[in-house]
Protein backbone atom coordinates (compact mmCIF):
# COMPACT_ATOMS: atom_id res chain seq x y z
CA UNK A 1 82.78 50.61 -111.31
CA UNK A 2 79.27 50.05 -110.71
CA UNK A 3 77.41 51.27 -107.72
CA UNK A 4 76.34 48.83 -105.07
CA UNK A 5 73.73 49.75 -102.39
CA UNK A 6 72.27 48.64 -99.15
CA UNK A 7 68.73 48.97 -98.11
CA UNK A 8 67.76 50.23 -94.32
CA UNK A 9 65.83 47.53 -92.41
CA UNK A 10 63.81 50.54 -91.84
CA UNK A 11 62.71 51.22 -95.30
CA UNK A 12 59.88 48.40 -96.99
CA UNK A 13 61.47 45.36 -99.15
CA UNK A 14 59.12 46.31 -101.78
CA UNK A 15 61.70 48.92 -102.56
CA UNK A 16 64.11 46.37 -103.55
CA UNK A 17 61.36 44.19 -105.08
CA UNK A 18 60.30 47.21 -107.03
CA UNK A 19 63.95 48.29 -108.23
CA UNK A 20 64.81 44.60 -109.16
CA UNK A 21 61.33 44.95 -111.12
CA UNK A 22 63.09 47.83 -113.37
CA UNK A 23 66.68 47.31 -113.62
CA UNK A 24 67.80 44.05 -112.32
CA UNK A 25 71.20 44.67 -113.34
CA UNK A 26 71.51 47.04 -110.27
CA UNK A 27 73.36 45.46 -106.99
CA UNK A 28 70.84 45.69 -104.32
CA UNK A 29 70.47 44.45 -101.08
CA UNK A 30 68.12 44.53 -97.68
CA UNK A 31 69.68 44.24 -94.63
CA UNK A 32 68.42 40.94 -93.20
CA UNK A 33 69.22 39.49 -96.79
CA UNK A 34 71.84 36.54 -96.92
CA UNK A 35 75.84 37.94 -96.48
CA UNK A 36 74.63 41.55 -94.97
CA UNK A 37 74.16 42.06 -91.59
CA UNK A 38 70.99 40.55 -89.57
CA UNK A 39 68.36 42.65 -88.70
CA UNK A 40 68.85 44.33 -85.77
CA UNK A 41 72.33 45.03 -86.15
CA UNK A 42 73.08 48.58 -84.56
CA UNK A 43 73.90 51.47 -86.88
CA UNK A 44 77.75 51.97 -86.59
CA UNK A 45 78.18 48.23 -87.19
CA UNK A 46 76.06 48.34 -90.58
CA UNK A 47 78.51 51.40 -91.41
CA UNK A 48 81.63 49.09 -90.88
CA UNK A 49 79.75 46.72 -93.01
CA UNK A 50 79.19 49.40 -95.45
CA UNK A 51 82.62 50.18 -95.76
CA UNK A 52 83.71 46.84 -95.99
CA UNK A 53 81.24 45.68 -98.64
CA UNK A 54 82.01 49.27 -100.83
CA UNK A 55 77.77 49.19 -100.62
CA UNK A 56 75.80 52.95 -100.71
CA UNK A 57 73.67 53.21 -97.90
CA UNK A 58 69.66 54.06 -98.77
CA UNK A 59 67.96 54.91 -95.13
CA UNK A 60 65.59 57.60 -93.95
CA UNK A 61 66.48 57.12 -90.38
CA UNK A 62 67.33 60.91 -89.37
CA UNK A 63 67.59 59.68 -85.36
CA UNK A 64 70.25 57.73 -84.75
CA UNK A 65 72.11 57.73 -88.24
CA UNK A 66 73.32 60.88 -88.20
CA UNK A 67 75.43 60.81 -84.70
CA UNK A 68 76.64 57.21 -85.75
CA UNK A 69 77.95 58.36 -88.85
CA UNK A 70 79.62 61.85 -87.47
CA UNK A 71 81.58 59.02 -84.99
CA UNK A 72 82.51 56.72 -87.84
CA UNK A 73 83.96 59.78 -90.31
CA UNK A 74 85.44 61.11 -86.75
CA UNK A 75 87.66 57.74 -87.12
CA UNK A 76 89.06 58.83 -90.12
CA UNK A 77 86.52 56.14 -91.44
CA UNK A 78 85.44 55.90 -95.34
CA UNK A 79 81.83 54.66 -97.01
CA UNK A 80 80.78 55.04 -100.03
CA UNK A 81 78.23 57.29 -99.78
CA UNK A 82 74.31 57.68 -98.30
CA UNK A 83 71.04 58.68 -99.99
CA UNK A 84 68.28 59.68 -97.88
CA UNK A 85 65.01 59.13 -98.35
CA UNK A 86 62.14 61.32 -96.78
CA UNK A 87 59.85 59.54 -94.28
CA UNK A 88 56.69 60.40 -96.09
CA UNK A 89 58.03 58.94 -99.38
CA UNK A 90 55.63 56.75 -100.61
CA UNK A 91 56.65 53.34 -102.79
């Protein structure tokens, strides 16, 4: 099965630009991008959507994130996993 991720409104679009850039075979989207939630959409309904959509999550937001997703896996809730990605990482 191939991995499928989802990209923070937090992080820059260039990421996805870039990554499409050097393997375009990978399944990547932004939220804000067309069937994945709007941007704007609070945190602990983009991990329902994560869930639903079998996407990996790709976020550097350390505030909110992590007390979100300690409620969702409280709920006996699944994803399919998270990468973070440190604030001062540069694209």
């Amino acid at each position: 099965m191939k991995i499928k991720f989802l990209i923070d409104e937090n992080l820059s679009p260039r990421l996805k630009i870039a990554v499409g850039r050097l393997k375009p075979e990978i399944d990547i989207l932004r939220i804000g991008d067309p069937n994945t939630p709007t941007l704007g959409t609070l945190d602990p309904d983009v991990l329902q959507y994560l869930g639903l959509s079998q996407r990996l999550l790709v976020t550097d937001n350390r505030t909110s994130m992590p007390g979100h997703l300690e409620e969702y896996w409280l709920q006996n809730q699944q994803m399919w996993g998270l990468f973070w990605v440190r604030p001062t990482t540069t694209m």
